[in-house]
C-alpha atoms as a PDB file:
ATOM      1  CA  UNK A   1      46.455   5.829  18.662  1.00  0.00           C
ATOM      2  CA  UNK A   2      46.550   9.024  16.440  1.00  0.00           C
ATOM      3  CA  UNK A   3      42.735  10.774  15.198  1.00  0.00           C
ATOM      4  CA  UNK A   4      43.780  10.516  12.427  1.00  0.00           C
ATOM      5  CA  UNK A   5      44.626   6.096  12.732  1.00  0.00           C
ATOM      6  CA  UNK A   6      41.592   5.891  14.720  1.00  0.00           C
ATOM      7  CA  UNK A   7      39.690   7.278  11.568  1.00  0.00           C
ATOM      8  CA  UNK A   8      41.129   4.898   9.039  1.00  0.00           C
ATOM      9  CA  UNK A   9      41.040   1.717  11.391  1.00  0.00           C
ATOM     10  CA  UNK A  10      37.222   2.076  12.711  1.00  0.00           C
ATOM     11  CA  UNK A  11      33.785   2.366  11.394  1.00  0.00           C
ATOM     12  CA  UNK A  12      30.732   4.203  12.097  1.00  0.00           C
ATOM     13  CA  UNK A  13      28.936   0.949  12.721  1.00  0.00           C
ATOM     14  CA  UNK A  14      32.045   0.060  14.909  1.00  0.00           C
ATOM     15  CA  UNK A  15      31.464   3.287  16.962  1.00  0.00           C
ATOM     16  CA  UNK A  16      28.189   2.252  17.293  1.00  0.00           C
ATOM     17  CA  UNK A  17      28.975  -0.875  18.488  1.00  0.00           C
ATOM     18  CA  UNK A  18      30.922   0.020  20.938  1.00  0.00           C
ATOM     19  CA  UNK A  19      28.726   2.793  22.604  1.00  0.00           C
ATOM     20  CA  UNK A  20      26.082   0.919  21.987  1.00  0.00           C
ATOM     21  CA  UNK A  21      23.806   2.009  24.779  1.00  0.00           C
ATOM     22  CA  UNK A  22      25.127   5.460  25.861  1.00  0.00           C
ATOM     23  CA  UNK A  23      23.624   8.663  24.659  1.00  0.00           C
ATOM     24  CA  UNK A  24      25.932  10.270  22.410  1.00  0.00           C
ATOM     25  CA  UNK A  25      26.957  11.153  19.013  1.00  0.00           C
ATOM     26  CA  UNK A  26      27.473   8.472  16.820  1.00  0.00           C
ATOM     27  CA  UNK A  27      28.409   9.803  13.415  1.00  0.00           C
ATOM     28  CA  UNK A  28      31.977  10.337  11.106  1.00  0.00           C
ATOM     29  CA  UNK A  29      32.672  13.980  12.998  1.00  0.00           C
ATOM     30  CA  UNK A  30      33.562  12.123  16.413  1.00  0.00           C
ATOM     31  CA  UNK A  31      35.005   8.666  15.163  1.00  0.00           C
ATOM     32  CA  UNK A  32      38.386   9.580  16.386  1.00  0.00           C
ATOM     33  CA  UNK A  33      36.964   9.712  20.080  1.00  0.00           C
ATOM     34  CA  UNK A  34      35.830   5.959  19.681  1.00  0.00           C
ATOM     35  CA  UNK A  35      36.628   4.069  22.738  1.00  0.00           C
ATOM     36  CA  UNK A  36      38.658   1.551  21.373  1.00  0.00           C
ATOM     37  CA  UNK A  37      41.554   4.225  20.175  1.00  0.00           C
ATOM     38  CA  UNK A  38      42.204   4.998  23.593  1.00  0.00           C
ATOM     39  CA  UNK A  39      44.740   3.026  25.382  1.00  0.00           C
ATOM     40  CA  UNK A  40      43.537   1.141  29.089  1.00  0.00           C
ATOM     41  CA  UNK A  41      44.246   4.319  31.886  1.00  0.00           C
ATOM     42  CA  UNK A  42      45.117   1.039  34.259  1.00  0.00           C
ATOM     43  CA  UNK A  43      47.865   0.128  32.585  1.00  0.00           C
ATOM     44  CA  UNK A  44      49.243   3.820  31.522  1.00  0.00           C
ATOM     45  CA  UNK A  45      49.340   4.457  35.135  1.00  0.00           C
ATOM     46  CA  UNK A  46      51.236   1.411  35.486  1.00  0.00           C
ATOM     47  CA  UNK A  47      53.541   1.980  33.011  1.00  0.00           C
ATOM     48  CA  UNK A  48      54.406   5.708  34.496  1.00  0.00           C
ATOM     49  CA  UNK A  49      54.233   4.225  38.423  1.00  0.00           C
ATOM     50  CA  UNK A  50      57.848   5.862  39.110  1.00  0.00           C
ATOM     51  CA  UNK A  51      56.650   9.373  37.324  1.00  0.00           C
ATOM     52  CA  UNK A  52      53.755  10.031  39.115  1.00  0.00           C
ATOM     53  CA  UNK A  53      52.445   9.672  42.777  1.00  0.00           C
ATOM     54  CA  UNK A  54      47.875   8.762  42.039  1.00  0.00           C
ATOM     55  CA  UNK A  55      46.429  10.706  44.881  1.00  0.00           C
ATOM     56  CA  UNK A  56      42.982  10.109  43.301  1.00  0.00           C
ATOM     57  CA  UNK A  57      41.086   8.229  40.469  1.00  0.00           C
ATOM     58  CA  UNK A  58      38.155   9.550  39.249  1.00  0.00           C
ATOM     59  CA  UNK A  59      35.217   7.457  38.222  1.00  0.00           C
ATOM     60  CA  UNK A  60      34.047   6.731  34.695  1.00  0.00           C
ATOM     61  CA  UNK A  61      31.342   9.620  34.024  1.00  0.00           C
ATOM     62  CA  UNK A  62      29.294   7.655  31.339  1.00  0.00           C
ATOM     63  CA  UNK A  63      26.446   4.876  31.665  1.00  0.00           C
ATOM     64  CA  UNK A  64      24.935   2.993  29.897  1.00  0.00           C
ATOM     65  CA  UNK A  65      21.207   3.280  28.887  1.00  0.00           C
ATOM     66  CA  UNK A  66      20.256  -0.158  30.764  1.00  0.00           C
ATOM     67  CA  UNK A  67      21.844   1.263  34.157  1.00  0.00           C
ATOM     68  CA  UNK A  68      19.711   5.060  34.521  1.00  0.00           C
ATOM     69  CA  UNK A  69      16.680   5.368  36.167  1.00  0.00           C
ATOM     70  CA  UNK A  70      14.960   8.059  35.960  1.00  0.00           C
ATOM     71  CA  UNK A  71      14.941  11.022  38.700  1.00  0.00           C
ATOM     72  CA  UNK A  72      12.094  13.034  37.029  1.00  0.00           C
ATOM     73  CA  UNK A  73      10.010  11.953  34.372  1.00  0.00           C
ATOM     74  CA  UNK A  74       7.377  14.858  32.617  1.00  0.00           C
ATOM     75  CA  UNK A  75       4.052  14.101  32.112  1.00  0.00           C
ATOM     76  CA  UNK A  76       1.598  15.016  29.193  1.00  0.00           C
ATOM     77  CA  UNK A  77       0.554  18.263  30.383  1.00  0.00           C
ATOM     78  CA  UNK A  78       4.390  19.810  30.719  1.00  0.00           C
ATOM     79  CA  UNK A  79       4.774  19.108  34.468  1.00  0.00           C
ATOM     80  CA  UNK A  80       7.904  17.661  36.139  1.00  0.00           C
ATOM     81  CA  UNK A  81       7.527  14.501  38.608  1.00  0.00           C
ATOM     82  CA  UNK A  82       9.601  13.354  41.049  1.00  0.00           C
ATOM     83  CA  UNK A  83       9.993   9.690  39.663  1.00  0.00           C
ATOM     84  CA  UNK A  84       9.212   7.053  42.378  1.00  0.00           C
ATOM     85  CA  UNK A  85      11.815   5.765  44.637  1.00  0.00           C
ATOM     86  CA  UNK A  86      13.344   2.368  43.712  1.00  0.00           C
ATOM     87  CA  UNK A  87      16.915   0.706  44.227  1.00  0.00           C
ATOM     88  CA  UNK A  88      18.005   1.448  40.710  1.00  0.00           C
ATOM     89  CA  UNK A  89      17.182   5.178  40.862  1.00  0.00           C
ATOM     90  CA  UNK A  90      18.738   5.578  44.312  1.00  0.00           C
ATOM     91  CA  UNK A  91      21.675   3.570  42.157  1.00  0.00           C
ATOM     92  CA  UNK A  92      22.002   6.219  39.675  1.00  0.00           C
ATOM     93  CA  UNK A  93      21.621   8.887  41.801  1.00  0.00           C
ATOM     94  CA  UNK A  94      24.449   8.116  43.985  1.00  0.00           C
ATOM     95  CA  UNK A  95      26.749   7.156  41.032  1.00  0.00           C
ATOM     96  CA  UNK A  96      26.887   3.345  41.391  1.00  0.00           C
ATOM     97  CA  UNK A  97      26.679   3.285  45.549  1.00  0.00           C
ATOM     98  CA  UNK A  98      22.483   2.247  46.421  1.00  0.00           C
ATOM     99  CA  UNK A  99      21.551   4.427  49.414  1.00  0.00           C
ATOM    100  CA  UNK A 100      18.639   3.595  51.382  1.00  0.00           C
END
């Protein structure tokens, strides 16, 4: 879909919607970067299977809110703290694959 479709079809309360839960802009100036005016990469790469040879596939970079834990956290008087161990922060940290 064209920037310029994907600003007539969606909202900002759309955009919101759909990054509901990620840190990032949600006003007019980036509704053309909405999620839903980009077509599925899975089937793309389908489509052009006979082009192109995949030697790798990068991960999705964002997360959502609900999914971070925090590494540091910064107390009242301005000092940096290593936040506590726990399975979720050892899940973030690694990028989706818990350590121990």
């Amino acid at each position: 879909m064209s920037r310029t479709a994907a600003e007539k079809q969606f909202t900002e309360a759309d955009l919101a919607a759909q990054t509901e839960g990620l840190i990032c802009r949600k006003d007019k100036g980036v509704l053309d970067e909405i999620p839903g005016a980009y077509k599925d990469i899975d089937q793309v790469m389908a489509n052009q299977a006979d082009l192109v040879e995949v030697v790798h596939t990068f991960k999705q970079v964002a997360r959502r809110l609900d999914s971070i834990a925090p590494v540091a956290v910064r107390n009242p008087a301005s000092a940096w703290t290593i936040a506590p161990r726990s399975a979720a922060r050892d899940e973030a940290l690694s990028g989706g694959k818990a350590r121990v």
